[in-house]
Structure formats: C-alpha cells, structure tokens
C-alpha atoms as a PDB file:
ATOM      1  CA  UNK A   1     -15.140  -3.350   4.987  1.00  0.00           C
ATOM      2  CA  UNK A   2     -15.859  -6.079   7.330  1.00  0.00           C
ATOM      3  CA  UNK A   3     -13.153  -5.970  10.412  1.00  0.00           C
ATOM      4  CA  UNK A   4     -12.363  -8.366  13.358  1.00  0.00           C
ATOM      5  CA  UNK A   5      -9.928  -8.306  16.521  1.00  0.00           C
ATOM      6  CA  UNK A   6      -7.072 -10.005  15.935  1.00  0.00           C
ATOM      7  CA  UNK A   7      -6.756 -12.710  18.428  1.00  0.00           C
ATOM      8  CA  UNK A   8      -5.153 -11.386  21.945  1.00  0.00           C
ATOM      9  CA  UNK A   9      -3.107  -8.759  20.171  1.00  0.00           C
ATOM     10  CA  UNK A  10      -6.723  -6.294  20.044  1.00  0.00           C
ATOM     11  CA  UNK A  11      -5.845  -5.127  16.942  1.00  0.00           C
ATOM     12  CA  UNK A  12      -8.863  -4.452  14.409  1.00  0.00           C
ATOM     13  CA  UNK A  13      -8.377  -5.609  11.621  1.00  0.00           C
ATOM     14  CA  UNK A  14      -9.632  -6.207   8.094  1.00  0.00           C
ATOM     15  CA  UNK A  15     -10.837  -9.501   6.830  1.00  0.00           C
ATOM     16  CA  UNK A  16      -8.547  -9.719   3.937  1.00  0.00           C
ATOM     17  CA  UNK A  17      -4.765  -8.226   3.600  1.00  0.00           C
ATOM     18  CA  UNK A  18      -2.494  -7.807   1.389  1.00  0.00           C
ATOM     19  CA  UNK A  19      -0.116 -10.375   0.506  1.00  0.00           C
ATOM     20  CA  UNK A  20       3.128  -8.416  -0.934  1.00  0.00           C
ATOM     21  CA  UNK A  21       4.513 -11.692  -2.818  1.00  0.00           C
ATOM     22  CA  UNK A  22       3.769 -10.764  -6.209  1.00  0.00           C
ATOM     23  CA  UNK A  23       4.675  -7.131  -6.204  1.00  0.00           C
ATOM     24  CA  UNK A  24       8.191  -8.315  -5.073  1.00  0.00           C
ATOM     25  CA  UNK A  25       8.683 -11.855  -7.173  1.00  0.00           C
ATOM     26  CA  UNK A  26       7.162 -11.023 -10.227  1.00  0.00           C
ATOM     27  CA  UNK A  27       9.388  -7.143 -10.326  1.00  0.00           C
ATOM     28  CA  UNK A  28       6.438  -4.686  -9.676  1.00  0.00           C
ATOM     29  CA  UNK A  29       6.878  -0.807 -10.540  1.00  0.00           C
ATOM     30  CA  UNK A  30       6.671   1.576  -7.784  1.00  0.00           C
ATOM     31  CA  UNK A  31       3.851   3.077  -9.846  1.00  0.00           C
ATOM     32  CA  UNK A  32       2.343  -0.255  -9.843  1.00  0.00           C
ATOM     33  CA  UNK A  33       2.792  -1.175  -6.237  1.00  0.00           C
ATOM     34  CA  UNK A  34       1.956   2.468  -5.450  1.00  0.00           C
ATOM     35  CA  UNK A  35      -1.741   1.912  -7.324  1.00  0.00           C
ATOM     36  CA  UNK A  36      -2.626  -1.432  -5.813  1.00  0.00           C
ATOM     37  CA  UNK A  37      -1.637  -0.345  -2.077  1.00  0.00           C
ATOM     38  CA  UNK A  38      -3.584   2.815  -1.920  1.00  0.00           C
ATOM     39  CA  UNK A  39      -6.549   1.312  -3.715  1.00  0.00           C
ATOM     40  CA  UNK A  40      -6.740  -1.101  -1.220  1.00  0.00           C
ATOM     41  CA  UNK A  41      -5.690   1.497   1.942  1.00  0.00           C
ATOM     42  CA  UNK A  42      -8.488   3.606   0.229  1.00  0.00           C
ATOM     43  CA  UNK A  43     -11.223   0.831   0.349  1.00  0.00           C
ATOM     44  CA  UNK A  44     -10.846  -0.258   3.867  1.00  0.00           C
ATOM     45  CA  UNK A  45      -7.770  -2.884   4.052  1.00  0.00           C
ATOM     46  CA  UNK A  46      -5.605  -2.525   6.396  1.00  0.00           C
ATOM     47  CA  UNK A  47      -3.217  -5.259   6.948  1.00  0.00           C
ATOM     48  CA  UNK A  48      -0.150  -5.708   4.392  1.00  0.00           C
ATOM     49  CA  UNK A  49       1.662  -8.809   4.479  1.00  0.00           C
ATOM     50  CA  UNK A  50       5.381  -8.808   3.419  1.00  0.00           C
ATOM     51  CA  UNK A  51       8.639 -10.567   4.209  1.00  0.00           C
ATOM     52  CA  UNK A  52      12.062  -9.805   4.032  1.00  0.00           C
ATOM     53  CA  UNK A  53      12.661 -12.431   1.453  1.00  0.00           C
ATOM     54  CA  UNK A  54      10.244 -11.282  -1.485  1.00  0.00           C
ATOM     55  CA  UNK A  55      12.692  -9.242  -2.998  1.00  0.00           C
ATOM     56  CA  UNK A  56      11.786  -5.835  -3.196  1.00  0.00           C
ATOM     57  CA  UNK A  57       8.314  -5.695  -1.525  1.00  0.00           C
ATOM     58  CA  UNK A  58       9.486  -4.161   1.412  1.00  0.00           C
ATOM     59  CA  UNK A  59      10.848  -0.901  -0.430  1.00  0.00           C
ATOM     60  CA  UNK A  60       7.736  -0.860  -2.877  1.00  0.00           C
ATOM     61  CA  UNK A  61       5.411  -0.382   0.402  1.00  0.00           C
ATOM     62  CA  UNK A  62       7.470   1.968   2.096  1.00  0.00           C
ATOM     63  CA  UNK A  63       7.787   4.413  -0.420  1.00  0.00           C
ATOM     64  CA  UNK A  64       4.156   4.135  -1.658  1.00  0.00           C
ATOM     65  CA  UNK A  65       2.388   3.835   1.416  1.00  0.00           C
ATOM     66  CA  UNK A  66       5.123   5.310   4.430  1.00  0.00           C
ATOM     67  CA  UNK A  67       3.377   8.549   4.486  1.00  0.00           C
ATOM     68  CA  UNK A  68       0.015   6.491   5.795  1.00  0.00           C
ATOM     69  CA  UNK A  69       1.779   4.491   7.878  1.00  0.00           C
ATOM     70  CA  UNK A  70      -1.036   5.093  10.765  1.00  0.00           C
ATOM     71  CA  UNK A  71      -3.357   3.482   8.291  1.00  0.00           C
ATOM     72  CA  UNK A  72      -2.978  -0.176   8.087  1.00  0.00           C
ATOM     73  CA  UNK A  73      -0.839  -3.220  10.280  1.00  0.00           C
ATOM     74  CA  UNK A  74       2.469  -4.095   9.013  1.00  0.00           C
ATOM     75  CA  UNK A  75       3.419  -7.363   8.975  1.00  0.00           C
ATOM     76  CA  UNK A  76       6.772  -8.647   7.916  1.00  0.00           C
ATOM     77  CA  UNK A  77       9.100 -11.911   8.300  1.00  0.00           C
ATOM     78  CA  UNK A  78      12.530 -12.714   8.878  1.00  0.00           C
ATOM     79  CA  UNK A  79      15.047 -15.845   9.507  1.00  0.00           C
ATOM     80  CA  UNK A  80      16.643 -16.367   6.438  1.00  0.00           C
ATOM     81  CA  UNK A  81      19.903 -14.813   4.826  1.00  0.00           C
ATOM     82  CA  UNK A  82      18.642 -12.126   2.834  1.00  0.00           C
ATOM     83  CA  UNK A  83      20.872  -9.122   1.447  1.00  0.00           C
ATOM     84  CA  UNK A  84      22.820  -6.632   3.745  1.00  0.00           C
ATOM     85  CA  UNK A  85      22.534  -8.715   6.904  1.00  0.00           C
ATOM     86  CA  UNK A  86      25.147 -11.211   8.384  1.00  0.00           C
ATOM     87  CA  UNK A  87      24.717 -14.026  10.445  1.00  0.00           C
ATOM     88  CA  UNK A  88      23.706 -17.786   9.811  1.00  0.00           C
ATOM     89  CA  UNK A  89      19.899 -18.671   9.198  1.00  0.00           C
ATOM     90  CA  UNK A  90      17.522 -18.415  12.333  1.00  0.00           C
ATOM     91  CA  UNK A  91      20.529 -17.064  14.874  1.00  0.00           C
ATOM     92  CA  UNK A  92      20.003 -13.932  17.006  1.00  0.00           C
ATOM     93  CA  UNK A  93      22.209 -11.586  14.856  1.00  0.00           C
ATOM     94  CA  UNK A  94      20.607 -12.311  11.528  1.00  0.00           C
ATOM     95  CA  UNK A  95      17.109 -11.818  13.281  1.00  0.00           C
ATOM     96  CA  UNK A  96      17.950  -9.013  14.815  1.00  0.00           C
ATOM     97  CA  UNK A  97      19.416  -7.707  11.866  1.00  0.00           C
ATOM     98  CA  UNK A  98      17.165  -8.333   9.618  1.00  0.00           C
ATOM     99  CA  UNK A  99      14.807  -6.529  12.095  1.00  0.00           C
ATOM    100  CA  UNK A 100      16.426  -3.370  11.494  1.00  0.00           C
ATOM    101  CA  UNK A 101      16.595  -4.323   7.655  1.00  0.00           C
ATOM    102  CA  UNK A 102      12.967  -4.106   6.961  1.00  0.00           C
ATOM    103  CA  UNK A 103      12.571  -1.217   9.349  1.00  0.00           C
ATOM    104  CA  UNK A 104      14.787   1.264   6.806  1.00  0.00           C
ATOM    105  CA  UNK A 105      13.384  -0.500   3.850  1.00  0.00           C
ATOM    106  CA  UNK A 106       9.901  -0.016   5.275  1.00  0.00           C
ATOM    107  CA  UNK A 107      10.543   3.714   6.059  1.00  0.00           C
ATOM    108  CA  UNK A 108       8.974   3.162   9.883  1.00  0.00           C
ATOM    109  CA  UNK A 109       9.927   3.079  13.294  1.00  0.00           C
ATOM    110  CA  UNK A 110       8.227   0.001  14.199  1.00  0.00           C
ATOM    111  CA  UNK A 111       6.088  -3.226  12.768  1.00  0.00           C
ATOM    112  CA  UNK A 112       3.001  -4.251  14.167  1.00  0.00           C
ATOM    113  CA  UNK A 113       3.930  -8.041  13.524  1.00  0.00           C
ATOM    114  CA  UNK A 114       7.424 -10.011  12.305  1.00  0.00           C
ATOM    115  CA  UNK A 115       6.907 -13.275  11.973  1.00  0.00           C
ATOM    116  CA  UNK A 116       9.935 -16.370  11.978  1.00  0.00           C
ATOM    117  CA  UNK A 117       9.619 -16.963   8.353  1.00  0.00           C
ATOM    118  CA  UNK A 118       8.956 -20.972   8.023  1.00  0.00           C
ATOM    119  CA  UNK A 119      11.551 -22.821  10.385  1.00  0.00           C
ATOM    120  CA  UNK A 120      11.455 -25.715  11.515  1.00  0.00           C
ATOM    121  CA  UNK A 121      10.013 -27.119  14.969  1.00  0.00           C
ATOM    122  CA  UNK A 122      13.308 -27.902  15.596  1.00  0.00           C
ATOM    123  CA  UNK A 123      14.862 -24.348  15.941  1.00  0.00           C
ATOM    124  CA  UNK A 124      11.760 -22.901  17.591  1.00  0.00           C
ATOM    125  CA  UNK A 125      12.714 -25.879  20.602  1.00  0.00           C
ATOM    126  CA  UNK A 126      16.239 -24.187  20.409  1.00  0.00           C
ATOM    127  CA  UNK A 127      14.235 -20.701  20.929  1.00  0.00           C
ATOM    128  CA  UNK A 128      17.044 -18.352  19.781  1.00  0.00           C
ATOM    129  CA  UNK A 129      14.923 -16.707  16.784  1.00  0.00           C
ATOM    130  CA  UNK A 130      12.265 -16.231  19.245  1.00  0.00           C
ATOM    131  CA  UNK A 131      14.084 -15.182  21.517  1.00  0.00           C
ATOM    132  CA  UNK A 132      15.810 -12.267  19.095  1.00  0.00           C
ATOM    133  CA  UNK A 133      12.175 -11.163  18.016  1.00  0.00           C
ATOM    134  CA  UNK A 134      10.818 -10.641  21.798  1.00  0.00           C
ATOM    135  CA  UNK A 135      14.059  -8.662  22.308  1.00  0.00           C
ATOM    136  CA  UNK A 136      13.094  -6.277  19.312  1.00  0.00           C
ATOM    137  CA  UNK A 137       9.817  -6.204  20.988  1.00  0.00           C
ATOM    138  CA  UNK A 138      10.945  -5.208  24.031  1.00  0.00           C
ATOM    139  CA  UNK A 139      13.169  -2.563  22.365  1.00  0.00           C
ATOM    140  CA  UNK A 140       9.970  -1.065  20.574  1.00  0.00           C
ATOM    141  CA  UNK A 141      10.981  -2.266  17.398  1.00  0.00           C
ATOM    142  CA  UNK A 142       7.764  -4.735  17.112  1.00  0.00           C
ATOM    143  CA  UNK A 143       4.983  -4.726  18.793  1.00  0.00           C
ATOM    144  CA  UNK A 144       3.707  -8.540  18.602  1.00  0.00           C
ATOM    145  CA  UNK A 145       6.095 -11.470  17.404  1.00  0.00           C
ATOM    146  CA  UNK A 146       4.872 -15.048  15.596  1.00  0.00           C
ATOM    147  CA  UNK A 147       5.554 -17.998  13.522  1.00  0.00           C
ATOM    148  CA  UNK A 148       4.432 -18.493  10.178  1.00  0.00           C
ATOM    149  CA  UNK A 149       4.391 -21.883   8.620  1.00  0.00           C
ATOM    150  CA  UNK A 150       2.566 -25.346   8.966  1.00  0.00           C
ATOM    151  CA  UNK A 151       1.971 -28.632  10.249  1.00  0.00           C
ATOM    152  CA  UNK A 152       3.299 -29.839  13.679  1.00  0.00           C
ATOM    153  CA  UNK A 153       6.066 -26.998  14.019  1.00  0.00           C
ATOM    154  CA  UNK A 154       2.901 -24.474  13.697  1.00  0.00           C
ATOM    155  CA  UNK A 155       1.044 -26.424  16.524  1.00  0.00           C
ATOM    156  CA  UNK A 156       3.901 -26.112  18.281  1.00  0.00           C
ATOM    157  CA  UNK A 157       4.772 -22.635  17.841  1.00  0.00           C
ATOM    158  CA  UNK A 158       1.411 -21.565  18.932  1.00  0.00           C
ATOM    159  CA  UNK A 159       2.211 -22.965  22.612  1.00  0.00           C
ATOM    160  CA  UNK A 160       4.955 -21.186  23.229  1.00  0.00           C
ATOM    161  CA  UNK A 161       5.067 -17.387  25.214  1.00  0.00           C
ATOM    162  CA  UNK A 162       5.641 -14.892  22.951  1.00  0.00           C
ATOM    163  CA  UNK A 163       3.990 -15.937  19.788  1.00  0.00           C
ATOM    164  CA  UNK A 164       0.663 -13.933  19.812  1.00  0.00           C
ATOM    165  CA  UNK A 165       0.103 -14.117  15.662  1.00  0.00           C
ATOM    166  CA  UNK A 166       0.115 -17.005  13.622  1.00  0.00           C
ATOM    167  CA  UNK A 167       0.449 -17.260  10.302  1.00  0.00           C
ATOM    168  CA  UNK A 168      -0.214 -20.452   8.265  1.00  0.00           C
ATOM    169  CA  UNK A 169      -1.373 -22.081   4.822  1.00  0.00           C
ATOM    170  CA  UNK A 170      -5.104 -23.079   4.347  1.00  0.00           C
ATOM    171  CA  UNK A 171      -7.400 -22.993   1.107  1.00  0.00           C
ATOM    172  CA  UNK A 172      -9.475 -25.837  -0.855  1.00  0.00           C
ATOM    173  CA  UNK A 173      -6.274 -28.069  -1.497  1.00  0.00           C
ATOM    174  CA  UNK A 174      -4.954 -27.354   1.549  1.00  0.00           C
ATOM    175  CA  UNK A 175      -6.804 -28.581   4.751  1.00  0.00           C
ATOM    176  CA  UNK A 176      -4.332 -30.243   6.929  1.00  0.00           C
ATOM    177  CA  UNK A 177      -3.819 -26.932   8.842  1.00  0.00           C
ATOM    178  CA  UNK A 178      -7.354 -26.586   9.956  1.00  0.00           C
ATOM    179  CA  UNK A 179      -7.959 -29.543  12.497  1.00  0.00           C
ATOM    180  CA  UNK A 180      -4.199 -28.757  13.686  1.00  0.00           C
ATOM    181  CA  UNK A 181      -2.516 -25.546  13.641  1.00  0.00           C
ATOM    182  CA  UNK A 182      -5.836 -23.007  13.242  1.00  0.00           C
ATOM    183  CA  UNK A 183      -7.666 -24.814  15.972  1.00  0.00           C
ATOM    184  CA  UNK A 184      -4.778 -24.558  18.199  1.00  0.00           C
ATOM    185  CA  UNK A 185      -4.507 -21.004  17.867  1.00  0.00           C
ATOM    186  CA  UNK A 186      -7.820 -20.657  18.010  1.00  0.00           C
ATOM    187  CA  UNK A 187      -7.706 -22.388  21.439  1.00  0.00           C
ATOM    188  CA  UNK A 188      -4.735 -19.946  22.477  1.00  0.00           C
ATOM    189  CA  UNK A 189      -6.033 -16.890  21.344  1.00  0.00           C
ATOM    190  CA  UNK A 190      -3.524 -16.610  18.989  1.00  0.00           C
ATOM    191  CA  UNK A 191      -4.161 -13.984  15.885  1.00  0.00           C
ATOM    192  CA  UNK A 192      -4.365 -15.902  13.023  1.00  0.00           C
ATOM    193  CA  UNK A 193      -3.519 -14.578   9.246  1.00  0.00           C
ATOM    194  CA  UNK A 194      -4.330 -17.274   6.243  1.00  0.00           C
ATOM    195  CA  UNK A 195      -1.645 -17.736   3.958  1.00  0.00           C
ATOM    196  CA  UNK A 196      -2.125 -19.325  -0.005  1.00  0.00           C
ATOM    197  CA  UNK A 197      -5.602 -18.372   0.290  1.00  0.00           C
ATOM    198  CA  UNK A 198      -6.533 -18.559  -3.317  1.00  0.00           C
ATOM    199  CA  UNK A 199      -4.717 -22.131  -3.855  1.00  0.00           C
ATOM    200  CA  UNK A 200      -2.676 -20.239  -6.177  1.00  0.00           C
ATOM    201  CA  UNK A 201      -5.443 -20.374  -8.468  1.00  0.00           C
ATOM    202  CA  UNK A 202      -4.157 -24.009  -9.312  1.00  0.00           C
ATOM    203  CA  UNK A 203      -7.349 -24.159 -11.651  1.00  0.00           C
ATOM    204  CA  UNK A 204      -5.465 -22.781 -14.340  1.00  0.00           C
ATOM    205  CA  UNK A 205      -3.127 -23.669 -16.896  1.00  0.00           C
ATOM    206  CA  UNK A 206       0.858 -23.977 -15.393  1.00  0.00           C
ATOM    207  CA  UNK A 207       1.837 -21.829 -18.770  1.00  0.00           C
ATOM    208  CA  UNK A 208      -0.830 -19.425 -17.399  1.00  0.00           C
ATOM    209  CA  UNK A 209       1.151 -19.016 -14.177  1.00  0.00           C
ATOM    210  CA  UNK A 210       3.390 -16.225 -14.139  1.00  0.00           C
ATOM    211  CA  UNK A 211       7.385 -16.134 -13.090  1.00  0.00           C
ATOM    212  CA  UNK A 212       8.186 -18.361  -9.769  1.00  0.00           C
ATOM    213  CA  UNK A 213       4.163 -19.431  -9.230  1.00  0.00           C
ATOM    214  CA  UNK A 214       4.866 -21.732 -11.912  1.00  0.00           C
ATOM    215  CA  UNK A 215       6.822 -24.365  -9.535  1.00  0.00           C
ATOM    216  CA  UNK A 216       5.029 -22.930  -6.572  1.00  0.00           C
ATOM    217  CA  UNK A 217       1.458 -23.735  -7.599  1.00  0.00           C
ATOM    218  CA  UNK A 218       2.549 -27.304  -9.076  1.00  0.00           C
ATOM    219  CA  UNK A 219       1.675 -29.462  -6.174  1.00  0.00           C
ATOM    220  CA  UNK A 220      -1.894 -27.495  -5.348  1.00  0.00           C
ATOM    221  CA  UNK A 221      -2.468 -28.100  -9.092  1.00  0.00           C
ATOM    222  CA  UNK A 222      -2.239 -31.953  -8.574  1.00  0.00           C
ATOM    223  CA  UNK A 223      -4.500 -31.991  -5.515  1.00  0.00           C
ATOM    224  CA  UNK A 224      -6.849 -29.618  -7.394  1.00  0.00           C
ATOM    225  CA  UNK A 225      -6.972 -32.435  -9.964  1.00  0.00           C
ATOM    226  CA  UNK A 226      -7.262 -35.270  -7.907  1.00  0.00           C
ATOM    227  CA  UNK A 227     -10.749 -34.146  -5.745  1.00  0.00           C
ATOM    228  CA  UNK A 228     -12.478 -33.514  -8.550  1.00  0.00           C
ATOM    229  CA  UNK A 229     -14.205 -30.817  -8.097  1.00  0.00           C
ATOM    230  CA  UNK A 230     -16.900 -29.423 -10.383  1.00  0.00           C
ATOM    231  CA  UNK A 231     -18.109 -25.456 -10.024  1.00  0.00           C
ATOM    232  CA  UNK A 232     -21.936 -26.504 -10.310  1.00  0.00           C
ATOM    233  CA  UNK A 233     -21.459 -29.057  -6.909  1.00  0.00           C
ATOM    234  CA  UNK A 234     -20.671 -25.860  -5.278  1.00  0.00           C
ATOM    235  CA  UNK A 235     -23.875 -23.911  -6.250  1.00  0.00           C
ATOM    236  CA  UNK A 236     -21.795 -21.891  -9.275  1.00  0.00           C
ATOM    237  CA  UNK A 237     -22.513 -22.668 -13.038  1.00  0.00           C
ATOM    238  CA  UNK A 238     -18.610 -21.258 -14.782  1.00  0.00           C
ATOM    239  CA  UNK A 239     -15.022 -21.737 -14.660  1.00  0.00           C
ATOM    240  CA  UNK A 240     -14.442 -18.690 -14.080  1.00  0.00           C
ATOM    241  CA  UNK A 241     -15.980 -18.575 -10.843  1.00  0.00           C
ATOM    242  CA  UNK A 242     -13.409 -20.484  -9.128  1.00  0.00           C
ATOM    243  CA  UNK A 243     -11.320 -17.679  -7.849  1.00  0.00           C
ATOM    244  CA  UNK A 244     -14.361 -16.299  -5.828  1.00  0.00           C
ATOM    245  CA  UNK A 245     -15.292 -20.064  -4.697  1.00  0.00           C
ATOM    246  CA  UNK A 246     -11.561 -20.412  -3.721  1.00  0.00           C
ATOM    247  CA  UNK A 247     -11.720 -17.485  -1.748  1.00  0.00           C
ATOM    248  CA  UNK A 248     -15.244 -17.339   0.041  1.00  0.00           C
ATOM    249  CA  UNK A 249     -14.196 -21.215   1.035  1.00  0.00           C
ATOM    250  CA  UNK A 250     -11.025 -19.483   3.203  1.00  0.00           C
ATOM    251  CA  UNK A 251     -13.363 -16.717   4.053  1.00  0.00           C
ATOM    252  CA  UNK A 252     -15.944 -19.125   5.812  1.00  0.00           C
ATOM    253  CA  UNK A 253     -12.853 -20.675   7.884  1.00  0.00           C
ATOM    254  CA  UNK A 254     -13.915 -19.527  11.265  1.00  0.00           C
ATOM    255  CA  UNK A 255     -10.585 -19.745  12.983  1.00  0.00           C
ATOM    256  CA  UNK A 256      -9.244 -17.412   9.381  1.00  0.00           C
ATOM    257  CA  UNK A 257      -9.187 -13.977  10.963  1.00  0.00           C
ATOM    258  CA  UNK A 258      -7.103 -12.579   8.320  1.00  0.00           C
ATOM    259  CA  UNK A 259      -6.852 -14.154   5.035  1.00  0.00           C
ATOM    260  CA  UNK A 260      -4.008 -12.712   2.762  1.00  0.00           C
ATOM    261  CA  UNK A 261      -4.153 -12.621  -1.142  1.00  0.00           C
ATOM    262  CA  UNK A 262      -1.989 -11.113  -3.553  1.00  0.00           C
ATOM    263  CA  UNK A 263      -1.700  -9.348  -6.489  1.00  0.00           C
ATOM    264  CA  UNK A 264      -0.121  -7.022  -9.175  1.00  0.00           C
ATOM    265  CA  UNK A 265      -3.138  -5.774 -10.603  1.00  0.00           C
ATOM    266  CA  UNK A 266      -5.575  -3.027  -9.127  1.00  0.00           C
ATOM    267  CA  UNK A 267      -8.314  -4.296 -11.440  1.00  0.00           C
ATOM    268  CA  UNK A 268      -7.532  -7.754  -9.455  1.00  0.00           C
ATOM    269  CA  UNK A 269      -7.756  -6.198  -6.276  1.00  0.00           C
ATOM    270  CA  UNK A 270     -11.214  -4.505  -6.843  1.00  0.00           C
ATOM    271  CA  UNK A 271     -12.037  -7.760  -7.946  1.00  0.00           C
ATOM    272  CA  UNK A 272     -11.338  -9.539  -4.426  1.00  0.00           C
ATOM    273  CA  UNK A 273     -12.797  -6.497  -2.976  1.00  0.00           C
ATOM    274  CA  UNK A 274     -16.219  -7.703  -4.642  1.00  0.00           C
ATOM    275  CA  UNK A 275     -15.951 -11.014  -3.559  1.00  0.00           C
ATOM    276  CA  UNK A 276     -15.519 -10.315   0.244  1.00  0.00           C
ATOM    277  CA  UNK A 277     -18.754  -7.984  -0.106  1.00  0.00           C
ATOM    278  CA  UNK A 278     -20.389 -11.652  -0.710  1.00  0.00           C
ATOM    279  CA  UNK A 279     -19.252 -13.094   2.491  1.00  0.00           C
ATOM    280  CA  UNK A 280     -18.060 -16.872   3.072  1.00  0.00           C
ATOM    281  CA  UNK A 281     -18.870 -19.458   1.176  1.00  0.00           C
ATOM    282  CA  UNK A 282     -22.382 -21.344   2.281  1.00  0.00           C
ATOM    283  CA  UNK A 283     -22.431 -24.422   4.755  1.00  0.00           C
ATOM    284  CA  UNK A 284     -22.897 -26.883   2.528  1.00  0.00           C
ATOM    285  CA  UNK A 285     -20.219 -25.892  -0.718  1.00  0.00           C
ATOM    286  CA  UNK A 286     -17.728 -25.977   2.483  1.00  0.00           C
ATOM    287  CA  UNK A 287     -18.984 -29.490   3.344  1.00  0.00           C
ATOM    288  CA  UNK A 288     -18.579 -30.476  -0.266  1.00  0.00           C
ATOM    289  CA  UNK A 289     -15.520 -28.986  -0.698  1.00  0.00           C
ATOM    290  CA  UNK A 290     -14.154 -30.466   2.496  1.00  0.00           C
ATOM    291  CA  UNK A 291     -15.319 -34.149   1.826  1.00  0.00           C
ATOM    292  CA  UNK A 292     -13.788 -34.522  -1.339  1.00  0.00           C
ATOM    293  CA  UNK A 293     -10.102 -33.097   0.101  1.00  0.00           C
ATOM    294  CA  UNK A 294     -10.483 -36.202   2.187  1.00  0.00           C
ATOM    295  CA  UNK A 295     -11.853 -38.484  -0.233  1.00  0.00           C
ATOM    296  CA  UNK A 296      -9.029 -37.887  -2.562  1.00  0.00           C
ATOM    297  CA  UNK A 297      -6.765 -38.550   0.444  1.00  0.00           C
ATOM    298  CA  UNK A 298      -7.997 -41.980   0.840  1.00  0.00           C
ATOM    299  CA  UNK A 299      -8.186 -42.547  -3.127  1.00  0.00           C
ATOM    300  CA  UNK A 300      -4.857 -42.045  -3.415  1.00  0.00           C
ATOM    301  CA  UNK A 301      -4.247 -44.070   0.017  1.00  0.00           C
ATOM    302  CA  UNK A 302      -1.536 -40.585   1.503  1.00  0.00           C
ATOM    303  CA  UNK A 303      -2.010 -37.417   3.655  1.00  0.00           C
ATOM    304  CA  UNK A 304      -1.792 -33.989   2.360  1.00  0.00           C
ATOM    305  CA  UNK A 305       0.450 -31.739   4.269  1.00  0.00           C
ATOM    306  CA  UNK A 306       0.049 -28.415   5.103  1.00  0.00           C
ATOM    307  CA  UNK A 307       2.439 -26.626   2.101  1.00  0.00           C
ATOM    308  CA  UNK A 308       4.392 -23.780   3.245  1.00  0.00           C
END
C-alpha cells in the first residue's frame, strides 16, 4: 500500500479511502459493509470517508469495523439537519450535535477529521460552523476540522485558521478544482482528500446507474460526452478500461493526497486495489485528458464548475 502525510495534520495515510456513500444510499447489509471494510482495513487502507447525511453509513462502520478503530482515519461530515439532532442548518447546536451524533453511531470516542459538509462561502464568512467544530476539537471530540466542497467557497475555506483538511471534487470531467481549490491547499499545507474520483463512472449507461447515482452522475455524463474522449488516445485499447483510466488520472493529481472511491462490492474493491498497484496515469494521457476538458469548454463557449 502506497501511503503519504497528510498535509500539516502528519497523519500517514493511504493513497486511496473509502468513500462510505454507497454502503449508506444504496441500503448496504451489515454483512456487506462488514466484508468490504475489513477487506480493505486488511489490504492496507486506512482512511474511511463518511458523513452524517448518507443514511446509515455511519452505523454500518461502527459496528463492522469499531473493534479496529486504531486501524484506519475516520473522517466524517456534518451541517445539515439530519435525524436526532435539533437546530437550523450550519448553526453551532446542530454542529455540535451532530458531532456527538456520529460519535455514538460510530461507536468511538473521537474522529480524526469532520468536515462542514458543502456550505456555502457565505456561512464559512459568518464562521459559526467553524467555529462549533474547533470547539469539539478543543473538547477532544476531533482531532483536525475542514471544509469539503468546491469552487471559490473551497479557496476560501482553505485560508481560514482551523481548517487543516480539505476535501473537494476532482476527476476527468471535473477540473475546475485543480488550478483553484487543490493548489490553494496545496500552498497552505492543507490535507487534501479527492472527492467523485471515478466521475461516477459517467461512461456508462444512466439505466446502468444504480438508486440516487442516477441523477447524481447526469451532469458528469454530459461532460463525459462532450470531450470526446476515446480509450486508445489514452494508451488503452477497451471500454472497459475506463474505470482504471478514470482513476489513475485522479491518482496522478499531485496536490490528490487522498483520493476516495466507493463501493458495495468487495470484488469492486479488490478491483481498485489492482489499479492503485499501477500507479498514476502517464504524463501525457493526463495532458490529453486535460486538453480536451478545456477544449470542450470553449466548444460549447461555458465553464465547468467544480460539482459538489
């Protein structure tokens, strides 16, 4: 397993983590959940990604994986209503509350990261939600506090004290993020995890998507569309090989410490586990890759945003 230090937090951590979406959103067993997790805890990951708001996830990990808690970084988000707390979106209480939340569901006494889960610039200027986070980290119940979302409120976030992980989207059809956001927190010294790092595989059939992905991947399925891209420009010869393209481009991100991907499926996950043996993605498939993200741009005469 290939590890790096996590920005100025000094945590070591693996390349890839595990993004707890799916397991949560698309109604994951515990046996399921339970298989997947230790596979990957057992192979050298070490990172799992989850939220407050994807449904479930948070239980699923804690009762499959609690008893290894040692084992891996646990990184959660907060911000928005979500059962059993009280408070309006982004205030102090809910924050704080939702703190605690994840903390029982997770079965621990502390996170390693919890992250404001996609506000707006505007209420990270107001600096309440931060504000509730770094008092949970002063109270031991975190140990490192961040933003995750996009665009100019992820610039922004970066800047201010407090926020030592970042967490933001970036893949083929989604490059706005990497001449803003990553290379300010790059510049900071901000930890950095990857978000949407497969595109959500918007190579394949909509009807192939499963439950909420359907929606989700629409818009990455247009810009997919639109450059044009064609495996053998990229040095590959099948369809099929556009997961492990899609993923060894995020890889070869240099300001990409962590890049999270999901999924239900253990046979998935050794999968992934294959492709990160293979490294990033060469020099020049990045360069291709990259030029026709902007030449679609200008095609269709608009700028892509960073989706969150």
């Amino acid at each position: 397993m290939d590890y790096t230090t996590f920005g100025r937090t000094g945590l070591k951590v693996s390349r890839i983590a595990f993004g707890a979406g799916p397991i949560g959103y698309l109604g994951s067993s515990q046996d399921q959940a339970g298989k997947v997790l230790n596979l990957l805890l057992d192979r050298g990951v070490n990172v799992i990604d989850t939220a407050a708001a994807y449904l479930g996830s948070e239980e699923l990990i804690g009762k499959a994986v609690g008893h290894r808690r040692n084992a891996f970084v646990l990184v959660s988000k907060c911000g928005r209503k979500v059962d059993g707390v009280n408070g309006e979106d982004w205030s102090p209480t809910l924050v704080t509350e939702t703190v605690d939340r994840s903390l029982r569901r997770l079965g621990t006494d502390h996170l390693d990261v919890m992250l404001l889960h996609s506000c707006d610039q505007a209420v990270l200027e107001r600096g309440e939600a931060l504000g509730a986070l770094l008092r949970a980290k002063e109270a031991g119940k975190i140990r490192f506090a961040g933003y995750s979302g996009d665009n100019e409120a992820a610039t922004f976030a970066v800047a201010q004290p407090g926020v030592d992980v970042l967490m933001c989207s970036a893949n083929l059809c989604d490059q706005a993020n990497l001449d803003g956001a990553l290379a300010a927190a790059a510049q900071a010294g901000t930890g950095v995890i990857v978000k949407r790092s497969v595109a959500n595989t918007a190579w394949k059939p909509l009807d192939a998507q499963m439950g909420i992905y359907r929606d989700y991947v629409k818009p990455y399925k247009d810009r997919f569309t639109a450059m044009g891209l064609e495996p053998k420009a990229l040095g590959y010869s099948r369809e099929e090989d556009w997961l492990e393209i899609a993923l060894r481009f995020t890889l070869a991100l240099k300001t990409a410490q962590v890049v999270s991907i999901g999924t239900t499926n253990p046979v998935n996950a050794e999968a992934n586990l294959r492709i990160l043996e293979k490294g990033p993605l060469a020099k020049d498939a990045v360069a291709v890759i990259r030029q026709a993200f902007q030449k679609a741009q200008e095609r269709l005469g608009t700028t892509w945003p960073g989706l969150t």
